[in-house]
ModelCIF file with pLDDT and N, C-alpha, C, O atoms, coordinates in Angstrom:
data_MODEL
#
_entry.id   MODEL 
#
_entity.id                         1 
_entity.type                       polymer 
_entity.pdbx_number_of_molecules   1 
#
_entity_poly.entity_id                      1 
_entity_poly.type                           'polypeptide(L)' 
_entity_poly.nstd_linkage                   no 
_entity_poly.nstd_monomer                   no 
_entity_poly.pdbx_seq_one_letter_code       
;(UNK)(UNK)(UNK)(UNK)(UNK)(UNK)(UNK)(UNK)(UNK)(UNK)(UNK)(UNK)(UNK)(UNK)(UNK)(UNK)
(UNK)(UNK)(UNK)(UNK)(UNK)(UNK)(UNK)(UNK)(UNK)(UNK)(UNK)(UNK)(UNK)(UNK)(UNK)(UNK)
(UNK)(UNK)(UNK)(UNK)(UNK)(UNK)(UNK)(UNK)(UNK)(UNK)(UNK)(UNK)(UNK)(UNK)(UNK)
;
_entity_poly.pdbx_seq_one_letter_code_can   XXXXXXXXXXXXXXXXXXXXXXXXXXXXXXXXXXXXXXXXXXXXXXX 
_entity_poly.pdbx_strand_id                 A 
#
loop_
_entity_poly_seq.entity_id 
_entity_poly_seq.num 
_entity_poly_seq.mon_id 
_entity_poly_seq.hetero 
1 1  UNK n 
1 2  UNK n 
1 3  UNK n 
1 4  UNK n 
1 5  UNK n 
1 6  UNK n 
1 7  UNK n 
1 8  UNK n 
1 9  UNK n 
1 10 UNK n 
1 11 UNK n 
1 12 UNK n 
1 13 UNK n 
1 14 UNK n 
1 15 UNK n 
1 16 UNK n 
1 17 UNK n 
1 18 UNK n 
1 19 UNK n 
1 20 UNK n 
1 21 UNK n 
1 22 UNK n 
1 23 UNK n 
1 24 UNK n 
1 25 UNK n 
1 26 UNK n 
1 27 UNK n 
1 28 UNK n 
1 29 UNK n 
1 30 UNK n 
1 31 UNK n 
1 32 UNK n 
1 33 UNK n 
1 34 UNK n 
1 35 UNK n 
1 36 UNK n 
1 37 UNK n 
1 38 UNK n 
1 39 UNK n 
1 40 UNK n 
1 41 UNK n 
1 42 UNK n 
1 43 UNK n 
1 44 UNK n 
1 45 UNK n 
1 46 UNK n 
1 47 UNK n 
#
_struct_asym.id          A 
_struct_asym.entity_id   1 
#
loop_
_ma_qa_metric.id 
_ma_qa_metric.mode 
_ma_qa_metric.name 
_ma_qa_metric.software_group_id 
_ma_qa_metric.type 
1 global pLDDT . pLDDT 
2 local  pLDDT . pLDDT 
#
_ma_qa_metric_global.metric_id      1 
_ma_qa_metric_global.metric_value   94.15 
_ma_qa_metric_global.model_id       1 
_ma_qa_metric_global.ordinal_id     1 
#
loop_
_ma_qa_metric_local.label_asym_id 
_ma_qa_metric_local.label_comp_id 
_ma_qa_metric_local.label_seq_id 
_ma_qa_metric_local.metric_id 
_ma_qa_metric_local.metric_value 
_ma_qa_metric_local.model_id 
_ma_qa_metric_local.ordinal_id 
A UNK 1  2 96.00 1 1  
A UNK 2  2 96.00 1 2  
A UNK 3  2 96.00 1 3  
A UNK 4  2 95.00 1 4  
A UNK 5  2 96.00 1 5  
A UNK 6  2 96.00 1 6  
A UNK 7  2 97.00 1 7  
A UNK 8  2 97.00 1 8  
A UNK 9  2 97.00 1 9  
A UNK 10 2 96.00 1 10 
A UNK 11 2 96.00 1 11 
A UNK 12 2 96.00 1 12 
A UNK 13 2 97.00 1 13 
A UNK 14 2 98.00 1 14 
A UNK 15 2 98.00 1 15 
A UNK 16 2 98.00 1 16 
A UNK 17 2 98.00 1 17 
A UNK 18 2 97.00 1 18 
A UNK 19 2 96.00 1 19 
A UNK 20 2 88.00 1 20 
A UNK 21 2 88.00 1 21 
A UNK 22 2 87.00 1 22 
A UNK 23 2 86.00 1 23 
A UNK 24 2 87.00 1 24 
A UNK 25 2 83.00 1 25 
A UNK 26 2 87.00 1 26 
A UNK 27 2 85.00 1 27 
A UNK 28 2 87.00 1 28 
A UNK 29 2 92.00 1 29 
A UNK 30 2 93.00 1 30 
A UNK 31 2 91.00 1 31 
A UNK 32 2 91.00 1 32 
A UNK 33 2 93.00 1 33 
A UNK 34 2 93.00 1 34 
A UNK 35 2 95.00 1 35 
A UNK 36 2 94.00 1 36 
A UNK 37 2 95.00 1 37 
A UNK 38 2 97.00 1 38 
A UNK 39 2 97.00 1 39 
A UNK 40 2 97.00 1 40 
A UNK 41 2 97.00 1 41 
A UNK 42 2 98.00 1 42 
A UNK 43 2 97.00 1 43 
A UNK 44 2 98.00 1 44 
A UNK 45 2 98.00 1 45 
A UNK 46 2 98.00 1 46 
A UNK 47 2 97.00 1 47 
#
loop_
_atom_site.group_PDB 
_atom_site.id 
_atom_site.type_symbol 
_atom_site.label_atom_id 
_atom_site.label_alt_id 
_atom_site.label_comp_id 
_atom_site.label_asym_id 
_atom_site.label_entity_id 
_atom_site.label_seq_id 
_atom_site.pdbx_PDB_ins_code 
_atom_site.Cartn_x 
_atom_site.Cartn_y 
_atom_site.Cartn_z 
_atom_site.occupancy 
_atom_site.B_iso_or_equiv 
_atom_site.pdbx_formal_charge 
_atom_site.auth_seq_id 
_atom_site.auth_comp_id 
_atom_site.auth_asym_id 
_atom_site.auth_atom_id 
_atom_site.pdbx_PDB_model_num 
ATOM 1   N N  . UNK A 1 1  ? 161.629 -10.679 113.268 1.00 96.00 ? 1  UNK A N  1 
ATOM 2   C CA . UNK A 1 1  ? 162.766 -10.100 113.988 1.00 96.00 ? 1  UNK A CA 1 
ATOM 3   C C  . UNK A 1 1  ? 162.311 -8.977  114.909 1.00 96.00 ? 1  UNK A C  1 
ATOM 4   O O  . UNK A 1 1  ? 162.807 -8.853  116.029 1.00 96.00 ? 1  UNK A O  1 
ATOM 5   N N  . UNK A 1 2  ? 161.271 -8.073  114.396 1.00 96.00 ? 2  UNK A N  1 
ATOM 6   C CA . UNK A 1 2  ? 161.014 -6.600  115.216 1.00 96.00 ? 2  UNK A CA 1 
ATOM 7   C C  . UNK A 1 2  ? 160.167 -7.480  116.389 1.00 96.00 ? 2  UNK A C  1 
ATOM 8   O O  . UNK A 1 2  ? 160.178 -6.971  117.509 1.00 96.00 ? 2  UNK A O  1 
ATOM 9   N N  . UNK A 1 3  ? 159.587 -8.487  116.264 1.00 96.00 ? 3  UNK A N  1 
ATOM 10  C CA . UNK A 1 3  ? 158.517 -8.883  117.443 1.00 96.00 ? 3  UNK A CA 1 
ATOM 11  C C  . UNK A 1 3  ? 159.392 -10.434 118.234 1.00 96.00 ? 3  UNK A C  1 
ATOM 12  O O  . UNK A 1 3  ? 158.723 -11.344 118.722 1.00 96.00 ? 3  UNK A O  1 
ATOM 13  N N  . UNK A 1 4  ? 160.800 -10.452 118.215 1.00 95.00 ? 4  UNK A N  1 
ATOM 14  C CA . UNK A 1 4  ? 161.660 -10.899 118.990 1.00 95.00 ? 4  UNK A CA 1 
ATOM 15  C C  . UNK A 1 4  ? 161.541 -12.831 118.508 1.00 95.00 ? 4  UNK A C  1 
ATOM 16  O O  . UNK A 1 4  ? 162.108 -13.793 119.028 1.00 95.00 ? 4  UNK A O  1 
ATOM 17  N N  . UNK A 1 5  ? 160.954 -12.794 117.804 1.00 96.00 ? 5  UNK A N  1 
ATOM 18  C CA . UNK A 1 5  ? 160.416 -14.352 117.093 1.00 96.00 ? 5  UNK A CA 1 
ATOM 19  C C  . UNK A 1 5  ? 161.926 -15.091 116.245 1.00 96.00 ? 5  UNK A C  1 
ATOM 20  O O  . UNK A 1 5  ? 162.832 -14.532 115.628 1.00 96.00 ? 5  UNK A O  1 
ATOM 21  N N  . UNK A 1 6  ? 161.700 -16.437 116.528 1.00 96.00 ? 6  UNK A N  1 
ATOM 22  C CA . UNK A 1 6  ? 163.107 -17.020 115.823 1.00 96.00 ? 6  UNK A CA 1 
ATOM 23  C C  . UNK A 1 6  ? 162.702 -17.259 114.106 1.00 96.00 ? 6  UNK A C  1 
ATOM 24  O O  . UNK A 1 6  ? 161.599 -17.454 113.596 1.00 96.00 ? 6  UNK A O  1 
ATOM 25  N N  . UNK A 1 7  ? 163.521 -17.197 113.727 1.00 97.00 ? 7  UNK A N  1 
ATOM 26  C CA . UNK A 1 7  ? 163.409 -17.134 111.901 1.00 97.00 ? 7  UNK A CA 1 
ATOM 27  C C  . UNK A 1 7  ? 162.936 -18.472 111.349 1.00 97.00 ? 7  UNK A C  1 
ATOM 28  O O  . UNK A 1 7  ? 163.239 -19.576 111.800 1.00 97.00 ? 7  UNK A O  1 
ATOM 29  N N  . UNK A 1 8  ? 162.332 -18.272 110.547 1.00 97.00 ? 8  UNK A N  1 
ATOM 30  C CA . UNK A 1 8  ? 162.333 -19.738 109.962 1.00 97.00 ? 8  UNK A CA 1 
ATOM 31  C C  . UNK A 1 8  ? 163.760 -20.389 109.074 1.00 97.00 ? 8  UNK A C  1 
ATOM 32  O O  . UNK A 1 8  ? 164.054 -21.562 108.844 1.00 97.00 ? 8  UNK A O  1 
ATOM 33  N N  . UNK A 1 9  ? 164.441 -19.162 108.720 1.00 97.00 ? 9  UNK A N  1 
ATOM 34  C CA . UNK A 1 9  ? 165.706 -19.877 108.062 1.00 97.00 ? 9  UNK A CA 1 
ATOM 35  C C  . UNK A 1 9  ? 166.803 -18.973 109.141 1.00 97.00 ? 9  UNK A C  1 
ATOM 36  O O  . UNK A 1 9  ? 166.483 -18.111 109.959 1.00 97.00 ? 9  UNK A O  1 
ATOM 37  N N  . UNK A 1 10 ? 168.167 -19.495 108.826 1.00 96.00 ? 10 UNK A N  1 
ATOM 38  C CA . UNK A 1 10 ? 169.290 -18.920 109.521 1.00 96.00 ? 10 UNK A CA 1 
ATOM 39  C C  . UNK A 1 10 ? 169.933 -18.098 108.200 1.00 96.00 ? 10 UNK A C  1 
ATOM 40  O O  . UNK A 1 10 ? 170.082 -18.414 107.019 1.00 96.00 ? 10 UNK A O  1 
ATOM 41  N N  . UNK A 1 11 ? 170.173 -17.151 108.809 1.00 96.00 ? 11 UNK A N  1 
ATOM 42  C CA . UNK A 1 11 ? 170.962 -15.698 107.888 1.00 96.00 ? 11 UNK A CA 1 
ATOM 43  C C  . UNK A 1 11 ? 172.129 -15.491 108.594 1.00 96.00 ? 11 UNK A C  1 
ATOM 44  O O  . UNK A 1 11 ? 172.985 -15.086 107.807 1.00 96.00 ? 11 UNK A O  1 
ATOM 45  N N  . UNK A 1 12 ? 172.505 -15.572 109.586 1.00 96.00 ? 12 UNK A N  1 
ATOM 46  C CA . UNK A 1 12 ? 173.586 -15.649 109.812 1.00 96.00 ? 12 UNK A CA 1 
ATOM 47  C C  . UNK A 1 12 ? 174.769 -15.912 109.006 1.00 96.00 ? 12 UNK A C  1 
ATOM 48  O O  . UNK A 1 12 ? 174.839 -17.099 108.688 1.00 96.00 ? 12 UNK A O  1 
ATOM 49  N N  . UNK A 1 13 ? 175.619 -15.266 108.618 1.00 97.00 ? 13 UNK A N  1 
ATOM 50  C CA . UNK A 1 13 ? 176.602 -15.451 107.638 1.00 97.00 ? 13 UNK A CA 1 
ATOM 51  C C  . UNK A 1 13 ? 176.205 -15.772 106.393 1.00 97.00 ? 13 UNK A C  1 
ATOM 52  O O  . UNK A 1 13 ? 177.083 -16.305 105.714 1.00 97.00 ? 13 UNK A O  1 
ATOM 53  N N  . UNK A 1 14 ? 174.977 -15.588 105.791 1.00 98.00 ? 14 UNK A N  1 
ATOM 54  C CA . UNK A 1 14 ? 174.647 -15.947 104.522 1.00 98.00 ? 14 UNK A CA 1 
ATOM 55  C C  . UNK A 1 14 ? 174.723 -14.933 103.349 1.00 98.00 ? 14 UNK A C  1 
ATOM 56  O O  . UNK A 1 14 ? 174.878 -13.774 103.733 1.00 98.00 ? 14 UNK A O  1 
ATOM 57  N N  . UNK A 1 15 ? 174.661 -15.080 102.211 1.00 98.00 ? 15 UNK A N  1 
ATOM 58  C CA . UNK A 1 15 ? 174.593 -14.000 101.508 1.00 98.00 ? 15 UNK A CA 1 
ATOM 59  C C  . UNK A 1 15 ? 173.164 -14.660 100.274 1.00 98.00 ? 15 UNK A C  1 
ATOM 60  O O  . UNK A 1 15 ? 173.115 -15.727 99.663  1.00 98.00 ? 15 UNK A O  1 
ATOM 61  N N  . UNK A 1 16 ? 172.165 -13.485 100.304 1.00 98.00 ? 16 UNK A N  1 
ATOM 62  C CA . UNK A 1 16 ? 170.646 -13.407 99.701  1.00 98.00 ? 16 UNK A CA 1 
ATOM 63  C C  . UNK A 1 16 ? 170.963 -13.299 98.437  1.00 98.00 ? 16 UNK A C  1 
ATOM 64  O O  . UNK A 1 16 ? 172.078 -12.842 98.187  1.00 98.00 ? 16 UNK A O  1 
ATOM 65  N N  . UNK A 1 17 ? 170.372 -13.556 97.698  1.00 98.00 ? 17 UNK A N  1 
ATOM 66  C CA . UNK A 1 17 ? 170.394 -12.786 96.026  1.00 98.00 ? 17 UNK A CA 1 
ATOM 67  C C  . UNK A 1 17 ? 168.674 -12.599 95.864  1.00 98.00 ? 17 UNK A C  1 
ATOM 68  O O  . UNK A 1 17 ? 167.969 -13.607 95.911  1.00 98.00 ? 17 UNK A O  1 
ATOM 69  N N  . UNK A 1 18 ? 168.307 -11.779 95.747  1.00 97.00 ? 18 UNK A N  1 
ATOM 70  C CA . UNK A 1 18 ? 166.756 -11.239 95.423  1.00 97.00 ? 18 UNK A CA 1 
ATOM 71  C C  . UNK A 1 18 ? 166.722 -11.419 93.870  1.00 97.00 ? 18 UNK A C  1 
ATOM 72  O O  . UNK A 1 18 ? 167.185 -10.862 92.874  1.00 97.00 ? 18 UNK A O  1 
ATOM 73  N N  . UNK A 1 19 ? 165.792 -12.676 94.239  1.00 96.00 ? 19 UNK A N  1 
ATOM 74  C CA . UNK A 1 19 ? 165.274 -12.874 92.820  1.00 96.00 ? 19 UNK A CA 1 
ATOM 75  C C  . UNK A 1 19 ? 164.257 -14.057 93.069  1.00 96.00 ? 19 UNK A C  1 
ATOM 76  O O  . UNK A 1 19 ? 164.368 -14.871 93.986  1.00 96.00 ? 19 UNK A O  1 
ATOM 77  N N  . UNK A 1 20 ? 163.108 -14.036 91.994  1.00 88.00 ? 20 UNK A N  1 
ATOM 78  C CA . UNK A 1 20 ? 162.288 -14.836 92.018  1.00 88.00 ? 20 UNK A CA 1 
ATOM 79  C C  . UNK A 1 20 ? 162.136 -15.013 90.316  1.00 88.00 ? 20 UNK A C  1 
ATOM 80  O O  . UNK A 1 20 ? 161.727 -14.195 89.493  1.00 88.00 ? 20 UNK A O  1 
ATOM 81  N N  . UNK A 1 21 ? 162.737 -16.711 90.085  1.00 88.00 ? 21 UNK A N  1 
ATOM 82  C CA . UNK A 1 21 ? 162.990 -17.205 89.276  1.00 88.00 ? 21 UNK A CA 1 
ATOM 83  C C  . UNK A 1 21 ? 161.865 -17.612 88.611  1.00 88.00 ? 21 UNK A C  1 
ATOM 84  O O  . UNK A 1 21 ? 160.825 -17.866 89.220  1.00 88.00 ? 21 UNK A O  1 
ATOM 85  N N  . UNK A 1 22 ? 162.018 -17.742 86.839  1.00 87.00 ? 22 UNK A N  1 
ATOM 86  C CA . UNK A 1 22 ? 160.996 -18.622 86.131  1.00 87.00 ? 22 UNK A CA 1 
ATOM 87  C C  . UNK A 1 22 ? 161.204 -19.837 86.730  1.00 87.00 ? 22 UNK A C  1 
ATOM 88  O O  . UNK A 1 22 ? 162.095 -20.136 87.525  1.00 87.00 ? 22 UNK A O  1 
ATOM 89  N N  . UNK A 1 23 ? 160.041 -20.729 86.152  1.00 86.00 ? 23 UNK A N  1 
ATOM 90  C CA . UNK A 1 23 ? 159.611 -21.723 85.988  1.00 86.00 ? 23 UNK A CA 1 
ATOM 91  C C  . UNK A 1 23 ? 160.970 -22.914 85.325  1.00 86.00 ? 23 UNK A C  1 
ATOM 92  O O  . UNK A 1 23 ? 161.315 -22.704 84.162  1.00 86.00 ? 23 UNK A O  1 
ATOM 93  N N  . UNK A 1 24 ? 161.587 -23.958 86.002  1.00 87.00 ? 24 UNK A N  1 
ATOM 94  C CA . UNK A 1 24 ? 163.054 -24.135 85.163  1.00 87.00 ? 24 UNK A CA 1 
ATOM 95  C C  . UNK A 1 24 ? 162.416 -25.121 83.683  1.00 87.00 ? 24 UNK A C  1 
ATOM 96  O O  . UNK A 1 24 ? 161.387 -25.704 83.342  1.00 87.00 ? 24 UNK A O  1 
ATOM 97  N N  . UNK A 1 25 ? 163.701 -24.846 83.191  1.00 83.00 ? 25 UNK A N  1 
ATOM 98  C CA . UNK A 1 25 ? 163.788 -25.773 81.840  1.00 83.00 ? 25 UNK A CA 1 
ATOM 99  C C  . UNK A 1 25 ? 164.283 -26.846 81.934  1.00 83.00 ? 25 UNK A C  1 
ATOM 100 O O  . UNK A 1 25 ? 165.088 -27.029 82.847  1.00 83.00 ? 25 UNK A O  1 
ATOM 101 N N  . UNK A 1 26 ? 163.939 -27.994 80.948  1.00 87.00 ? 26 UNK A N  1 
ATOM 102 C CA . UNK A 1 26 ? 164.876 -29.414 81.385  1.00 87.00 ? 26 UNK A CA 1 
ATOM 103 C C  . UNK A 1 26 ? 166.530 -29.546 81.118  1.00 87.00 ? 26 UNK A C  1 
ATOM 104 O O  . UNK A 1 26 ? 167.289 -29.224 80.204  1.00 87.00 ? 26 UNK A O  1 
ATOM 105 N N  . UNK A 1 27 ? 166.660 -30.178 82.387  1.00 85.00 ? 27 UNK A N  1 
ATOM 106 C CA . UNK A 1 27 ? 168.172 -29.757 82.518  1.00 85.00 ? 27 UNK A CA 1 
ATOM 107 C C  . UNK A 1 27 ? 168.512 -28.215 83.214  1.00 85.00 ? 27 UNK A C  1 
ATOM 108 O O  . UNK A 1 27 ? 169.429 -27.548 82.735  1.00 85.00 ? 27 UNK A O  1 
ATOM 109 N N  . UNK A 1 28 ? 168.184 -28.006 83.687  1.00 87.00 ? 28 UNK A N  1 
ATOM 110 C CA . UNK A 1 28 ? 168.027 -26.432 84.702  1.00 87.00 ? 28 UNK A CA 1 
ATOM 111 C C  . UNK A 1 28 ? 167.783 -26.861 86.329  1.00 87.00 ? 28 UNK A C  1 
ATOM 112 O O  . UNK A 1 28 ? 166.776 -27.491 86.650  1.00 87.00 ? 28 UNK A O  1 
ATOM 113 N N  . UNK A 1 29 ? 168.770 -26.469 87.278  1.00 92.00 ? 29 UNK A N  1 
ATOM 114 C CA . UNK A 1 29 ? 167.692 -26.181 88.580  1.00 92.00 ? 29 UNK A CA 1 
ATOM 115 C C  . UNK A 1 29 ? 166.797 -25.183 88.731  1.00 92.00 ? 29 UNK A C  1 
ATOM 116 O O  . UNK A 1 29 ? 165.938 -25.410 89.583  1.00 92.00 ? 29 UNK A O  1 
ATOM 117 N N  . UNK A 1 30 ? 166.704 -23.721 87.939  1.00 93.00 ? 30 UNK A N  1 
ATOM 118 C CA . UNK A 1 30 ? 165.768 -23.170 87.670  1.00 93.00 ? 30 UNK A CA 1 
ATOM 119 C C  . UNK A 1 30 ? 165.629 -22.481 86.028  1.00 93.00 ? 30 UNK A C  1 
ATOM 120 O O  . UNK A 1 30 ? 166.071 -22.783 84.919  1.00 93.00 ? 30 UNK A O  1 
ATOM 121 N N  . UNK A 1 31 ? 164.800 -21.451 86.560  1.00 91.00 ? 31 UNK A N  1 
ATOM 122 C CA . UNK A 1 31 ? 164.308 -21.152 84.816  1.00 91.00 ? 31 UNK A CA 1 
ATOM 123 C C  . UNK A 1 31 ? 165.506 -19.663 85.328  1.00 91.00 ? 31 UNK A C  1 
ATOM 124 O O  . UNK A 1 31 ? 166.355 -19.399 86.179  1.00 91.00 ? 31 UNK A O  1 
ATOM 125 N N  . UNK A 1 32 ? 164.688 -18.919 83.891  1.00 91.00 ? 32 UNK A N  1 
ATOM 126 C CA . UNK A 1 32 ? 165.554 -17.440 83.785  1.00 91.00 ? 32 UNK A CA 1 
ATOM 127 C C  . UNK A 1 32 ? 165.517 -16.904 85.418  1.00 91.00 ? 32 UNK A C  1 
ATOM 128 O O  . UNK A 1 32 ? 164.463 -16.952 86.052  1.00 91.00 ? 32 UNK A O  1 
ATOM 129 N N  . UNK A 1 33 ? 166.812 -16.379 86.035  1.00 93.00 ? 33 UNK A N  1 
ATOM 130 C CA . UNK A 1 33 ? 167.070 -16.184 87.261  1.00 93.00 ? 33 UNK A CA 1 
ATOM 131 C C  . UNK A 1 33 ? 167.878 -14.804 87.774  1.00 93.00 ? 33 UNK A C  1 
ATOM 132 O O  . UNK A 1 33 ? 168.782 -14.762 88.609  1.00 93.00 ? 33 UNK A O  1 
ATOM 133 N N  . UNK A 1 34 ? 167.169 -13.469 86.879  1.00 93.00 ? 34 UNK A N  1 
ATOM 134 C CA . UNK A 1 34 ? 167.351 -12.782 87.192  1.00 93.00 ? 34 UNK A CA 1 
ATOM 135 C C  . UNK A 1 34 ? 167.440 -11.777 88.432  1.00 93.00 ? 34 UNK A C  1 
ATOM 136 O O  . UNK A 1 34 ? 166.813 -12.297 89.355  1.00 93.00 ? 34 UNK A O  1 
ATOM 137 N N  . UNK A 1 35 ? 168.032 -10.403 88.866  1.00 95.00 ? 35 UNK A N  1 
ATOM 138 C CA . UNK A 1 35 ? 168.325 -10.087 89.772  1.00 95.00 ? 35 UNK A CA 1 
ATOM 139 C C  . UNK A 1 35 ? 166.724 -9.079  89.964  1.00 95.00 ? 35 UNK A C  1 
ATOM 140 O O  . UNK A 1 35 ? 166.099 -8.719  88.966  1.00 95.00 ? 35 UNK A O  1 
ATOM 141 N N  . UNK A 1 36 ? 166.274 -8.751  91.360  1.00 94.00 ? 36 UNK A N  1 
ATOM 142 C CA . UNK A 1 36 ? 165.201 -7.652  91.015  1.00 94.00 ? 36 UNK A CA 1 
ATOM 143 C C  . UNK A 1 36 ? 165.514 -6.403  92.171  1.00 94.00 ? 36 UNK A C  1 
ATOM 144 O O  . UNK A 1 36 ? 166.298 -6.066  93.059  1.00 94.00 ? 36 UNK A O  1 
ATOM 145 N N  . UNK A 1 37 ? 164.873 -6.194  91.793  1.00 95.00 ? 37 UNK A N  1 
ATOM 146 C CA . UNK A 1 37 ? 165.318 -4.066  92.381  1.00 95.00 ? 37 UNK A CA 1 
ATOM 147 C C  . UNK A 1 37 ? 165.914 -4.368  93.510  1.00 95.00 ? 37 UNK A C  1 
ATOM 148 O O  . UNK A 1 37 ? 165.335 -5.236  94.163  1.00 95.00 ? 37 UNK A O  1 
ATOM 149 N N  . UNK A 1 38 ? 167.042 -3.867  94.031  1.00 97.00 ? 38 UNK A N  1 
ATOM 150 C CA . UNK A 1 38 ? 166.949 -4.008  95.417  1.00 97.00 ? 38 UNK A CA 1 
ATOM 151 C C  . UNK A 1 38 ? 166.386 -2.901  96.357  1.00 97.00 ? 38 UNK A C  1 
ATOM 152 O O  . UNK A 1 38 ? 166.027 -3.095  97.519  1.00 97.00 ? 38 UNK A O  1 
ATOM 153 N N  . UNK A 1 39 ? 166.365 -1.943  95.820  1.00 97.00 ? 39 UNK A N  1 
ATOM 154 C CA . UNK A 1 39 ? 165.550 -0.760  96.522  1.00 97.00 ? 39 UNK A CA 1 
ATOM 155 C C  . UNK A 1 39 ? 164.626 -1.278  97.425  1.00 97.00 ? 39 UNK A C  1 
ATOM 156 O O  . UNK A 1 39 ? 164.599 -0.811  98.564  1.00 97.00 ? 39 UNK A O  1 
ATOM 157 N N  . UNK A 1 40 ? 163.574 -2.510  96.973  1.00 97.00 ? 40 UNK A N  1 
ATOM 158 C CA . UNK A 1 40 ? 162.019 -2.929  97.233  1.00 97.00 ? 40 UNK A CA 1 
ATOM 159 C C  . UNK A 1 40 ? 162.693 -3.682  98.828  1.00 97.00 ? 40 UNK A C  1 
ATOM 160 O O  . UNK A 1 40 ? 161.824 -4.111  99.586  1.00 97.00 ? 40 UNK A O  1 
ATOM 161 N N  . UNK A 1 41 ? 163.799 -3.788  99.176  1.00 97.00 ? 41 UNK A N  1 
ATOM 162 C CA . UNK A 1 41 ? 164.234 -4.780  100.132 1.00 97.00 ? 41 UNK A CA 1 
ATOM 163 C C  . UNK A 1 41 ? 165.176 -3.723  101.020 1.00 97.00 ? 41 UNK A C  1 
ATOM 164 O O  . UNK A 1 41 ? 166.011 -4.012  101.877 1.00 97.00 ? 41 UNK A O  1 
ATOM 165 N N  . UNK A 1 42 ? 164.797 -2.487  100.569 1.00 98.00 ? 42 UNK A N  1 
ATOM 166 C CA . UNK A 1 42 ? 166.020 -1.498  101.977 1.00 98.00 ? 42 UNK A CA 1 
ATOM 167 C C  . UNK A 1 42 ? 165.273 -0.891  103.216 1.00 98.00 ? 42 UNK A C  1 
ATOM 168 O O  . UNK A 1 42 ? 165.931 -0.238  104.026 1.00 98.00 ? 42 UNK A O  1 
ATOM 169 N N  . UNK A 1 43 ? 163.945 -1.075  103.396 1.00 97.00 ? 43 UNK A N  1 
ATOM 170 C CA . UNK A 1 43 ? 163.349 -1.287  104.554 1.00 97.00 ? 43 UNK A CA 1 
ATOM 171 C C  . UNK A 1 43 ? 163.910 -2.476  105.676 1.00 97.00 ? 43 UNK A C  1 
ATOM 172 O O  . UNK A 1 43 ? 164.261 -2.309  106.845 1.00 97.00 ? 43 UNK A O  1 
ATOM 173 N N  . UNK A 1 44 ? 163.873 -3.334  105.120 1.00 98.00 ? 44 UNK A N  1 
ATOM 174 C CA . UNK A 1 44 ? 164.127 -4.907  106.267 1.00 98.00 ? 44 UNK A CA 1 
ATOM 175 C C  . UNK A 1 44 ? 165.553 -4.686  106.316 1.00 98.00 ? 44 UNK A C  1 
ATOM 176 O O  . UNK A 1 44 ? 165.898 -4.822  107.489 1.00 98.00 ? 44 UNK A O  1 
ATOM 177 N N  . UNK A 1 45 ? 166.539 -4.407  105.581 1.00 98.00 ? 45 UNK A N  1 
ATOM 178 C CA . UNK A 1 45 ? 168.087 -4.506  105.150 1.00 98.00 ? 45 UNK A CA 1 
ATOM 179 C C  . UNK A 1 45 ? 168.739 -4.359  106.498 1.00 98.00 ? 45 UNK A C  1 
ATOM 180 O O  . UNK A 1 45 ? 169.404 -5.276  106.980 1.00 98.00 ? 45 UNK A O  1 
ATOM 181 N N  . UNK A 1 46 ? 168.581 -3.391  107.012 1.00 98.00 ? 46 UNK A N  1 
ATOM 182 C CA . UNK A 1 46 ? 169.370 -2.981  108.081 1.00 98.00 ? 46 UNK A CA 1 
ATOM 183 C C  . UNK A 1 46 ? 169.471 -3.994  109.306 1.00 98.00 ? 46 UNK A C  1 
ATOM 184 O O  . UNK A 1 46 ? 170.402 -4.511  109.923 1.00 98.00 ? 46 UNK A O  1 
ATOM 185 N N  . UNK A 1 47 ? 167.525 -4.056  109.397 1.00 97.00 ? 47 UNK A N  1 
ATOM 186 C CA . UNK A 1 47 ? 167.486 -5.466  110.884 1.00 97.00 ? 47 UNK A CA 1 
ATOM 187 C C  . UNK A 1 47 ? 168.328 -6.958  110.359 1.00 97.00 ? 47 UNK A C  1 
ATOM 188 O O  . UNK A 1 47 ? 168.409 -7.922  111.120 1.00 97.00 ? 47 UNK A O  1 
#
């Protein structure tokens, strides 16, 4: 975004959830899918 480049995904109207999931279980689309800091993500937040 800061070097004027098109995204690889569209954010536009989307809403993120920060998290990087286990490994899933059978019968799961993923594993344990907790939330993580969001602090680590209030640099980029604003652009």
């Amino acid at each position: 975004a800061e070097n004027g480049s098109k995204l690889p995904v569209k954010i536009d109207g989307e809403v993120i959830y920060y998290v990087g999931p286990a490994p899933a279980k059978p019968g799961y689309a993923v594993g344990p899918a907790g939330p993580t800091s969001s602090y680590r993500m209030d640099k980029y937040t604003p652009t």
